[in-house]
Protein backbone atom coordinates (compact mmCIF):
# COMPACT_ATOMS: atom_id res chain seq x y z
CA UNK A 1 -18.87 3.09 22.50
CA UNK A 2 -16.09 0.32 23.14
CA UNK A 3 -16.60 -0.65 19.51
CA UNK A 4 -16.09 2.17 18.25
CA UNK A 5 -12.67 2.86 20.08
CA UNK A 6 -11.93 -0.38 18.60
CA UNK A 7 -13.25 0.37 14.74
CA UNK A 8 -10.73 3.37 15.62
CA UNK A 9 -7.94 1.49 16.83
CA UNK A 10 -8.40 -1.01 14.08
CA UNK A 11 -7.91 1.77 11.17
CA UNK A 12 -5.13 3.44 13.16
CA UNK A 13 -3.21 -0.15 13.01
CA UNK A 14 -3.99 -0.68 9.70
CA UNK A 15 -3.06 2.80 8.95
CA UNK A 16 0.23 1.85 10.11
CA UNK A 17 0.95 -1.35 8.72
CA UNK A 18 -0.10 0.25 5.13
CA UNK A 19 2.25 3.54 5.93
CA UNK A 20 5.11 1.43 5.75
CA UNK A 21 4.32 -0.03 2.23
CA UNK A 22 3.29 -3.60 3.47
CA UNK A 23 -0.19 -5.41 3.82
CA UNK A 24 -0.94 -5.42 -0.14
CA UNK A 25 -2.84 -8.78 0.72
CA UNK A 26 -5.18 -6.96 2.86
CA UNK A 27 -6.11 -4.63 -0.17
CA UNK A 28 -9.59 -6.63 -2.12
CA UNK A 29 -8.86 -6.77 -5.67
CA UNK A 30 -5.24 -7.11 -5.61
CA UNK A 31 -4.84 -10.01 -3.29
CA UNK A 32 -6.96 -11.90 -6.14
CA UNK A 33 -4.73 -11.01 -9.20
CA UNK A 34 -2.45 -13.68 -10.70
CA UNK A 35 1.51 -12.64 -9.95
CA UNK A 36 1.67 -11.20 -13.84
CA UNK A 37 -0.55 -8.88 -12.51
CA UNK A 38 0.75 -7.86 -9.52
CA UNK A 39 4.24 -6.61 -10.85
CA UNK A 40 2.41 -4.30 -12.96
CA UNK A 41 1.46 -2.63 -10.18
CA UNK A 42 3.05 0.06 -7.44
CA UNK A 43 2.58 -2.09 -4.02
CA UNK A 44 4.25 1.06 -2.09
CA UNK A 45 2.38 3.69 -3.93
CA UNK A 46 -0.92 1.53 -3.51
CA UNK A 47 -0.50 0.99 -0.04
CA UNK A 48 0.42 4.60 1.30
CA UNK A 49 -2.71 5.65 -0.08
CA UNK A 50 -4.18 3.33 1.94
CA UNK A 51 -2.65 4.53 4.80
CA UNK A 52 -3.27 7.64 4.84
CA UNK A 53 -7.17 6.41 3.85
CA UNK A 54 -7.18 4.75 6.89
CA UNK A 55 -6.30 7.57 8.76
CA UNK A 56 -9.04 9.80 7.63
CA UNK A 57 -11.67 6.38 8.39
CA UNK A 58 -10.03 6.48 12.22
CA UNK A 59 -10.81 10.13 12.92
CA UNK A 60 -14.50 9.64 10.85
CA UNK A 61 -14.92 7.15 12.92
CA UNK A 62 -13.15 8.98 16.26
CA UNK A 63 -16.16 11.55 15.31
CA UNK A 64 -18.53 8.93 15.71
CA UNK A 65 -17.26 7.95 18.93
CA UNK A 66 -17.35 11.99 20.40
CA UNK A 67 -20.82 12.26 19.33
CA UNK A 68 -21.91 9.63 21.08
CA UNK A 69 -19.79 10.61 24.57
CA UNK A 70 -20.84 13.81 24.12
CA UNK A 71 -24.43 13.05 23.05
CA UNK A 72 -23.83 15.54 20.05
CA UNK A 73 -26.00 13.92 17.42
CA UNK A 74 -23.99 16.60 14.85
CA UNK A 75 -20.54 15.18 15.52
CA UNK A 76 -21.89 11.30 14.93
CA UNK A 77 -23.49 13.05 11.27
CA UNK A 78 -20.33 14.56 10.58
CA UNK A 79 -18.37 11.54 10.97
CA UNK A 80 -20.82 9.38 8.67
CA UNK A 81 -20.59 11.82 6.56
CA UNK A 82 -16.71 11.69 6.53
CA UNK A 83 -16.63 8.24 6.42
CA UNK A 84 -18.89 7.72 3.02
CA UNK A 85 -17.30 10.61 1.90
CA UNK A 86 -13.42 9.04 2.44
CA UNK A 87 -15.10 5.99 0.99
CA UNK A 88 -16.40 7.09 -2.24
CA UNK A 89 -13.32 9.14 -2.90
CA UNK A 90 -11.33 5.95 -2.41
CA UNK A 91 -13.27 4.45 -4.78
CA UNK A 92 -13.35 6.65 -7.68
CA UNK A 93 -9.43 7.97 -7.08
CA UNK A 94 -8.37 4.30 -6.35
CA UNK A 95 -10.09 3.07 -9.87
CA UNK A 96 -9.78 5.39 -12.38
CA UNK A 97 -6.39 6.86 -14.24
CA UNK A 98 -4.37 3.83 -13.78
CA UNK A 99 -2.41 5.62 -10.57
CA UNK A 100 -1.05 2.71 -9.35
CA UNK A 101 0.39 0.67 -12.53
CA UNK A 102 3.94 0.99 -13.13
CA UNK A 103 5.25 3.22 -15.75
């Protein structure tokens, strides 16, 4: 249960740092592009989304955490379920439509 408050904590952190428009490098994908690249993109833009991703992967995982205190096997589902759920819709939001490129 300790790692879990600290997969919690982690997000939350990284929640913040990303809130405030900084940590780009920690974003895969975009740390790797040459510097061409990079100004084509919306660093702020890119990394408040990620923010506020992180924040729904803290409580998903926060759920995980409860279910497990509590010994609520529904609450741990719910929280994997919010997690690959957060995930995928990062994935397909974060990729498609060009959101991010600079107009």
């Amino acid at each position: 249960m300790v790692i879990i408050l600290l997969i919690v904590v982690l997000f939350i952190m990284l929640g913040l740092l990303f809130s405030r428009g900084r940590g780009a490098f920690l974003i895969a994908g975009y740390n790797t592009l040459p510097q061409k690249k990079k100004a084509q993109y919306d660093t702020v833009a890119m990394c408040k989304f990620m923010g506020k991703m992180m924040y729904f992967l803290a409580v998903s995982a926060f759920f995980w955490f409860l279910g497990e205190a509590l010994d609520v096997t529904a609450l741990f589902y719910m929280g994997v379920f919010l997690f690959v759920s957060t995930i995928v819709f990062l994935l397909i939001y974060g990729n498609t439509g060009n959101r991010f490129k600079k107009v």
